[in-house]
Protein backbone atom coordinates (compact mmCIF):
# COMPACT_ATOMS: atom_id res chain seq x y z
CA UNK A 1 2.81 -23.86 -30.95
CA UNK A 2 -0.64 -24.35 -32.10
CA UNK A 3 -1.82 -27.50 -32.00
CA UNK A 4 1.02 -28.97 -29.83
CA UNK A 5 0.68 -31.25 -26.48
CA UNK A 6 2.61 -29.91 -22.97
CA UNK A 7 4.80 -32.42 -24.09
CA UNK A 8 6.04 -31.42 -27.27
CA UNK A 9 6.41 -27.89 -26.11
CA UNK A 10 9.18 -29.01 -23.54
CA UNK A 11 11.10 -31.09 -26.71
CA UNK A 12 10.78 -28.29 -28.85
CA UNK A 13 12.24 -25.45 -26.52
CA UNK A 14 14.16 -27.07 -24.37
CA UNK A 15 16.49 -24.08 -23.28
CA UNK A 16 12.85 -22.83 -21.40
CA UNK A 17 11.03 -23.45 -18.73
CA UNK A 18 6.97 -24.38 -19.24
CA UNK A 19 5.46 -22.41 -16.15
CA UNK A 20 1.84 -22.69 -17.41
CA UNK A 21 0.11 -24.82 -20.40
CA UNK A 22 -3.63 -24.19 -21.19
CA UNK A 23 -5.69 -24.52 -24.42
CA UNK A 24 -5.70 -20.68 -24.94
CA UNK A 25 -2.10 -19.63 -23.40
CA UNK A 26 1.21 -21.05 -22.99
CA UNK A 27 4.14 -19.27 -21.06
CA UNK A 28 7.47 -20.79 -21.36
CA UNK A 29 10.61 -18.81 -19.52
CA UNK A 30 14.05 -18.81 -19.78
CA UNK A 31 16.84 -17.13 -17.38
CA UNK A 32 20.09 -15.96 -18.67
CA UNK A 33 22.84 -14.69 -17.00
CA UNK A 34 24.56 -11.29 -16.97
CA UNK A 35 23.23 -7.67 -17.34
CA UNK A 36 20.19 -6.36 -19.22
CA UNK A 37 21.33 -2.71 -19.92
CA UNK A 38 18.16 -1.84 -17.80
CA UNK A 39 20.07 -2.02 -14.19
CA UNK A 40 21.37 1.15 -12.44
CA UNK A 41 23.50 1.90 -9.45
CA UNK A 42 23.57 4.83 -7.28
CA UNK A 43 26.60 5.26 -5.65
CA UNK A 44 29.35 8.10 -4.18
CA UNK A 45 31.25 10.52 -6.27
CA UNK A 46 33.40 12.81 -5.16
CA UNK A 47 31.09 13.73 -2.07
CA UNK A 48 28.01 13.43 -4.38
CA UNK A 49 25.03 10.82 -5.31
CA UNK A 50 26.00 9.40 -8.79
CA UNK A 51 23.45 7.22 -11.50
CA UNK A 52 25.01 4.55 -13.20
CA UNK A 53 23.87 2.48 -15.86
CA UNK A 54 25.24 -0.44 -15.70
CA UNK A 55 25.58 -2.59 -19.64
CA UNK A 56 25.38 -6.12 -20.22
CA UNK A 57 29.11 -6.67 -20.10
CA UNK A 58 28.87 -5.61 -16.36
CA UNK A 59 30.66 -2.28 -17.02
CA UNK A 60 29.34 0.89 -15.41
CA UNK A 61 28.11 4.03 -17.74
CA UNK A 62 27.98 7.52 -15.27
CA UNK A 63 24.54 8.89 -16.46
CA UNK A 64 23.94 11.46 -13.96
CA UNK A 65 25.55 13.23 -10.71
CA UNK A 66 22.76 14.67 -8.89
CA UNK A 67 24.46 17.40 -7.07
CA UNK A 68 23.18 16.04 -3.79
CA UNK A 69 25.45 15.74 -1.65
CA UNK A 70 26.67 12.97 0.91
CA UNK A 71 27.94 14.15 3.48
CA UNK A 72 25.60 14.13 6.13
CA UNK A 73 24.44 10.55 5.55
CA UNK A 74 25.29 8.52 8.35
CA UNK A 75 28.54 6.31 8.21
CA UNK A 76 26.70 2.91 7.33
CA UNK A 77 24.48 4.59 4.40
CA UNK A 78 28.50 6.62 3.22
CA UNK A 79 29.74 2.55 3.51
CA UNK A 80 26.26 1.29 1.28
CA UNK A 81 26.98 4.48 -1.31
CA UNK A 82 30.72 3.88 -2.10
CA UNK A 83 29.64 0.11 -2.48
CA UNK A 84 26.37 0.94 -4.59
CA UNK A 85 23.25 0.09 -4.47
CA UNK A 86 21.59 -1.75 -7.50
CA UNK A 87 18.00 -0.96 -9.24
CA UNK A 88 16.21 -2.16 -12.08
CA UNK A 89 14.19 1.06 -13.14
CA UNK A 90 15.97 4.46 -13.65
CA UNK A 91 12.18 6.12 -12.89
CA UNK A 92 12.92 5.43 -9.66
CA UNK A 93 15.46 8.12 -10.10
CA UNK A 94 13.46 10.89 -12.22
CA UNK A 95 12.96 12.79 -8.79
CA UNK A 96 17.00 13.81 -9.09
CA UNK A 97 16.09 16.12 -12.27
């Protein structure tokens, strides 16, 4: 890229995106669809909070069941579990160890 005008950047790499062009730094991005292998879901099993990885061909990989249980959650957050709800960072889940 050295050496190379806004421009020729964009005719180059056309699959991206040029989101900033300066004389020291150029950031081109690109979106793709599907799954990263870095999503989770939490969700019900069997009465209990389950982790879920889920792997970029949108299957689901049980990592952990917590032991906690659901049954005292109110009937919209029972309705949210047995749907799932999505994340991007399993640290968000390290507290379940």
């Amino acid at each position: 890229m050295v050496n190379l005008s806004k421009i020729e950047i964009e005719e180059k790499y056309q699959d991206y995106k040029v989101e900033s062009f300066a004389s020291n730094e150029v950031v081109l991005q690109q979106e793709k669809q599907g799954n990263c292998g870095e999503h989770y879901l939490v969700k019900d099993k069997e009465g209990q909070v389950a982790i879920y990885q889920i792997l970029e061909d949108g299957t689901e990989k049980e990592i952990e069941v917590t032991g906690i249980t659901t049954e005292y959650l109110p009937e919209t957050d029972k309705i949210t579990m047995e749907k799932g709800i999505r994340s991007k960072w399993q640290t968000k889940f390290k507290s379940f160890n």
